[in-house]
N, C-alpha and C. Protein backbone atom coordinates (compact mmCIF):
# COMPACT_ATOMS: atom_id res chain seq x y z
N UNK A 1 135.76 28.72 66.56
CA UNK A 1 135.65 28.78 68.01
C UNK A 1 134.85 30.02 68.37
N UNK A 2 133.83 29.56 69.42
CA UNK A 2 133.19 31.29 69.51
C UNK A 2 133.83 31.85 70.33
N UNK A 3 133.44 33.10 70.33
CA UNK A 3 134.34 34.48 70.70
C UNK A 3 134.46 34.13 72.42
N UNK A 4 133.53 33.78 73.04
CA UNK A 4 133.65 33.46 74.66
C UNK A 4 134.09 32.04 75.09
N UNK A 5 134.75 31.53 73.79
CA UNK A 5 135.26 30.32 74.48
C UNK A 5 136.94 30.67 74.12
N UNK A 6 137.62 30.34 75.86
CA UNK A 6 138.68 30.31 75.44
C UNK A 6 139.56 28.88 75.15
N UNK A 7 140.87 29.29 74.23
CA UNK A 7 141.76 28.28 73.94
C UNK A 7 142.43 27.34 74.60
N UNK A 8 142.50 26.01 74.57
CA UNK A 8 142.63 24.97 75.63
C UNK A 8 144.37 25.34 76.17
N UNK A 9 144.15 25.17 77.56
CA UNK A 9 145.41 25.33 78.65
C UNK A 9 146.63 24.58 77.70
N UNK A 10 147.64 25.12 77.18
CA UNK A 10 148.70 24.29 76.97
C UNK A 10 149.71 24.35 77.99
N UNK A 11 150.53 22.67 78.33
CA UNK A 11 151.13 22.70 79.09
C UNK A 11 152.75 22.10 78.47
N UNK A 12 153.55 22.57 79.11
CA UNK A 12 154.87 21.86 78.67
C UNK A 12 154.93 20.55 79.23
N UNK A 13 156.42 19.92 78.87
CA UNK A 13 156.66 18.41 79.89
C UNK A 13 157.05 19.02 81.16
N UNK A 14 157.78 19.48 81.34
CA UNK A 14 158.27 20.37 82.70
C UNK A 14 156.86 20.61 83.68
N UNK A 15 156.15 21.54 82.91
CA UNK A 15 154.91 22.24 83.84
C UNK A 15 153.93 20.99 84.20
N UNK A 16 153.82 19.85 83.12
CA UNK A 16 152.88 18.72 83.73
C UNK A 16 154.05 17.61 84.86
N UNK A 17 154.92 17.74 84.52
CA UNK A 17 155.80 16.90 85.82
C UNK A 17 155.99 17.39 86.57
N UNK A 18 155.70 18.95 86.94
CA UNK A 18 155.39 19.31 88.09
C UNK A 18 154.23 19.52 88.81
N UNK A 19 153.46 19.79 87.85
CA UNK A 19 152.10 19.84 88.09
C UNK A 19 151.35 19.02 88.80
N UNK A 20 151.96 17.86 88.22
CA UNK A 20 151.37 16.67 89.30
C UNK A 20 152.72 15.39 89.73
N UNK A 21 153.46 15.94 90.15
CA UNK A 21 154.44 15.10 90.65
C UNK A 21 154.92 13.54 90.10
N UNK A 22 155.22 13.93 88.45
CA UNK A 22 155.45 12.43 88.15
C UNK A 22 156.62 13.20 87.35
N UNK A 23 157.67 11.87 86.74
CA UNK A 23 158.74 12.23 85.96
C UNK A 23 158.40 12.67 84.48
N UNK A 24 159.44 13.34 84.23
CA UNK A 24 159.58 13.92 82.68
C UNK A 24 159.26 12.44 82.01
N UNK A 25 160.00 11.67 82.40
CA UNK A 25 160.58 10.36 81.25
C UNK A 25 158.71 9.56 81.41
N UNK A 26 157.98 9.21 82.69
CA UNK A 26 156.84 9.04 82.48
C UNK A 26 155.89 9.03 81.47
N UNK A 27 155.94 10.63 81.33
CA UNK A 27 155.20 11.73 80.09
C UNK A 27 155.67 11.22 78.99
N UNK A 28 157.10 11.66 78.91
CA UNK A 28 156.97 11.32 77.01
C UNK A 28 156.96 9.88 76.98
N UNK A 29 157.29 8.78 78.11
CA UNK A 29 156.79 7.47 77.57
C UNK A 29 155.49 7.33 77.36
N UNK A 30 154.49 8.17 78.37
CA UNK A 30 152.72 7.56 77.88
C UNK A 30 152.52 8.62 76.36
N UNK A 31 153.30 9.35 76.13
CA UNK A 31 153.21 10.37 75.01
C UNK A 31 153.73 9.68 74.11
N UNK A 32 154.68 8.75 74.03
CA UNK A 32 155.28 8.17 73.01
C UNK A 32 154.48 6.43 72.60
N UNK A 33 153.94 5.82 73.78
CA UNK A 33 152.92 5.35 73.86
C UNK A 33 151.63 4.92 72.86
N UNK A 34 151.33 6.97 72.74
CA UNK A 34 149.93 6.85 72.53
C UNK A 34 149.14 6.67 73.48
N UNK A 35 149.34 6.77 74.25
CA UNK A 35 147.90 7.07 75.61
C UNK A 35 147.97 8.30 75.96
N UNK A 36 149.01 9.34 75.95
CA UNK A 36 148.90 10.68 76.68
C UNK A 36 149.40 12.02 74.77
N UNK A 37 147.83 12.13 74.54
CA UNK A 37 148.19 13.11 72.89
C UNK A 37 148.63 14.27 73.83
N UNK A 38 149.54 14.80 72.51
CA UNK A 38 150.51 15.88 72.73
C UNK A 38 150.03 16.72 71.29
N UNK A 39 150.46 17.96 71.66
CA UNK A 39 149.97 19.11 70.47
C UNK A 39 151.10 19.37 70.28
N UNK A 40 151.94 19.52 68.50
CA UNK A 40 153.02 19.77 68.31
C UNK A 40 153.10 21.28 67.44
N UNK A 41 153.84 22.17 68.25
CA UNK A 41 153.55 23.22 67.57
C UNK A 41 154.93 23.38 66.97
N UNK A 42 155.46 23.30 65.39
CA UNK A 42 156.52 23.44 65.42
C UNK A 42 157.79 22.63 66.49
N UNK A 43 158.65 22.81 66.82
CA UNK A 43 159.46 21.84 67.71
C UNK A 43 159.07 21.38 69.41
N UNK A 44 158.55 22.89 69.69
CA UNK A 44 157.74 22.38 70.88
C UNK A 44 156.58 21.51 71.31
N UNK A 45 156.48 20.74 71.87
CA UNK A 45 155.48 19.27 72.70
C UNK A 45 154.73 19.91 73.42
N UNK A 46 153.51 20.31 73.71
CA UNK A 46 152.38 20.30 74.76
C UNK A 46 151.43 19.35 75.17
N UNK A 47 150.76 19.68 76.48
CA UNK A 47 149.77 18.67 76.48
C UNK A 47 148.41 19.38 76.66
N UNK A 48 147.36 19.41 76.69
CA UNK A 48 146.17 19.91 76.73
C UNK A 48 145.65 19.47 78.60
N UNK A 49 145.42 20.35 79.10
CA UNK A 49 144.87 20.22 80.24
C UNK A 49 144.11 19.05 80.53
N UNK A 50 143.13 19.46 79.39
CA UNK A 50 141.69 18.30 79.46
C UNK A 50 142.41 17.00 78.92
N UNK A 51 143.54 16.33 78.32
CA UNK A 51 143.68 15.20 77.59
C UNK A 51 144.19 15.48 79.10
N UNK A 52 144.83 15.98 79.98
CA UNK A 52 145.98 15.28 81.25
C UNK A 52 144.79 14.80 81.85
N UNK A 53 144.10 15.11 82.05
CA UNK A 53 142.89 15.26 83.24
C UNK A 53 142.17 13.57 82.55
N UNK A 54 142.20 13.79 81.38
CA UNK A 54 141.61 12.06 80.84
C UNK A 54 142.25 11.21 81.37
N UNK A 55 143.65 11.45 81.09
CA UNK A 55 144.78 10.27 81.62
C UNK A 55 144.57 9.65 82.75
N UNK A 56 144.84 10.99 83.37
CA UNK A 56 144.69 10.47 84.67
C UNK A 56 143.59 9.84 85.13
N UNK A 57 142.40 10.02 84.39
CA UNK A 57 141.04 9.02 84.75
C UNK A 57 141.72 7.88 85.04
N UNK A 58 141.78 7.66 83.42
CA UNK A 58 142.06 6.20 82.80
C UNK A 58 142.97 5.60 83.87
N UNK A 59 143.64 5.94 84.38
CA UNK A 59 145.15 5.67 85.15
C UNK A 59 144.92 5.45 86.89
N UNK A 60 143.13 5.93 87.18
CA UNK A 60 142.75 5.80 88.52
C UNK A 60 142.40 4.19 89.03
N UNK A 61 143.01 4.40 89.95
CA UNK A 61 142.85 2.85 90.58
C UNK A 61 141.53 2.77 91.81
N UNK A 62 140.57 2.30 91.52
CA UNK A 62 139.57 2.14 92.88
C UNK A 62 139.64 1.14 93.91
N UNK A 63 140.64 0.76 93.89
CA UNK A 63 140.99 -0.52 95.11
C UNK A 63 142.26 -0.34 95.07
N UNK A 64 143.15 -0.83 96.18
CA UNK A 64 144.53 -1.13 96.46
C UNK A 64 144.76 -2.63 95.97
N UNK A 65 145.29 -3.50 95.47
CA UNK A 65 145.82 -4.47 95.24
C UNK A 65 147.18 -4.86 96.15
């Protein structure tokens, strides 16, 4: 990694269910899934900023149904 790039945002389940107003149980279901990767450091679960920010692409609706 070069020296002026910094290390990707890790987030907990807590800090992304608040972050953007959805449930804990949500998360680790699209995490358990396989649609939402998680970084496992030892026992703790994170998520990477940039993979939330994908999700949520994927997850955008352009019309109301």
């Amino acid at each position: 990694m070069p020296a002026t790039q910094l290390p990707p945002e890790l987030l907990s389940t807590a800090q992304v269910a608040e972050r953007y107003s959805i449930s804990t149980k949500t998360i680790y279901r699209a995490a358990m899934a396989g649609d939402l990767r998680r970084v496992r450091i030892g026992s703790a679960v994170r998520f990477r900023a940039d993979d939330l920010a994908d999700w949520i692409e994927r997850h955008t609706e352009t019309a109301w149904v």
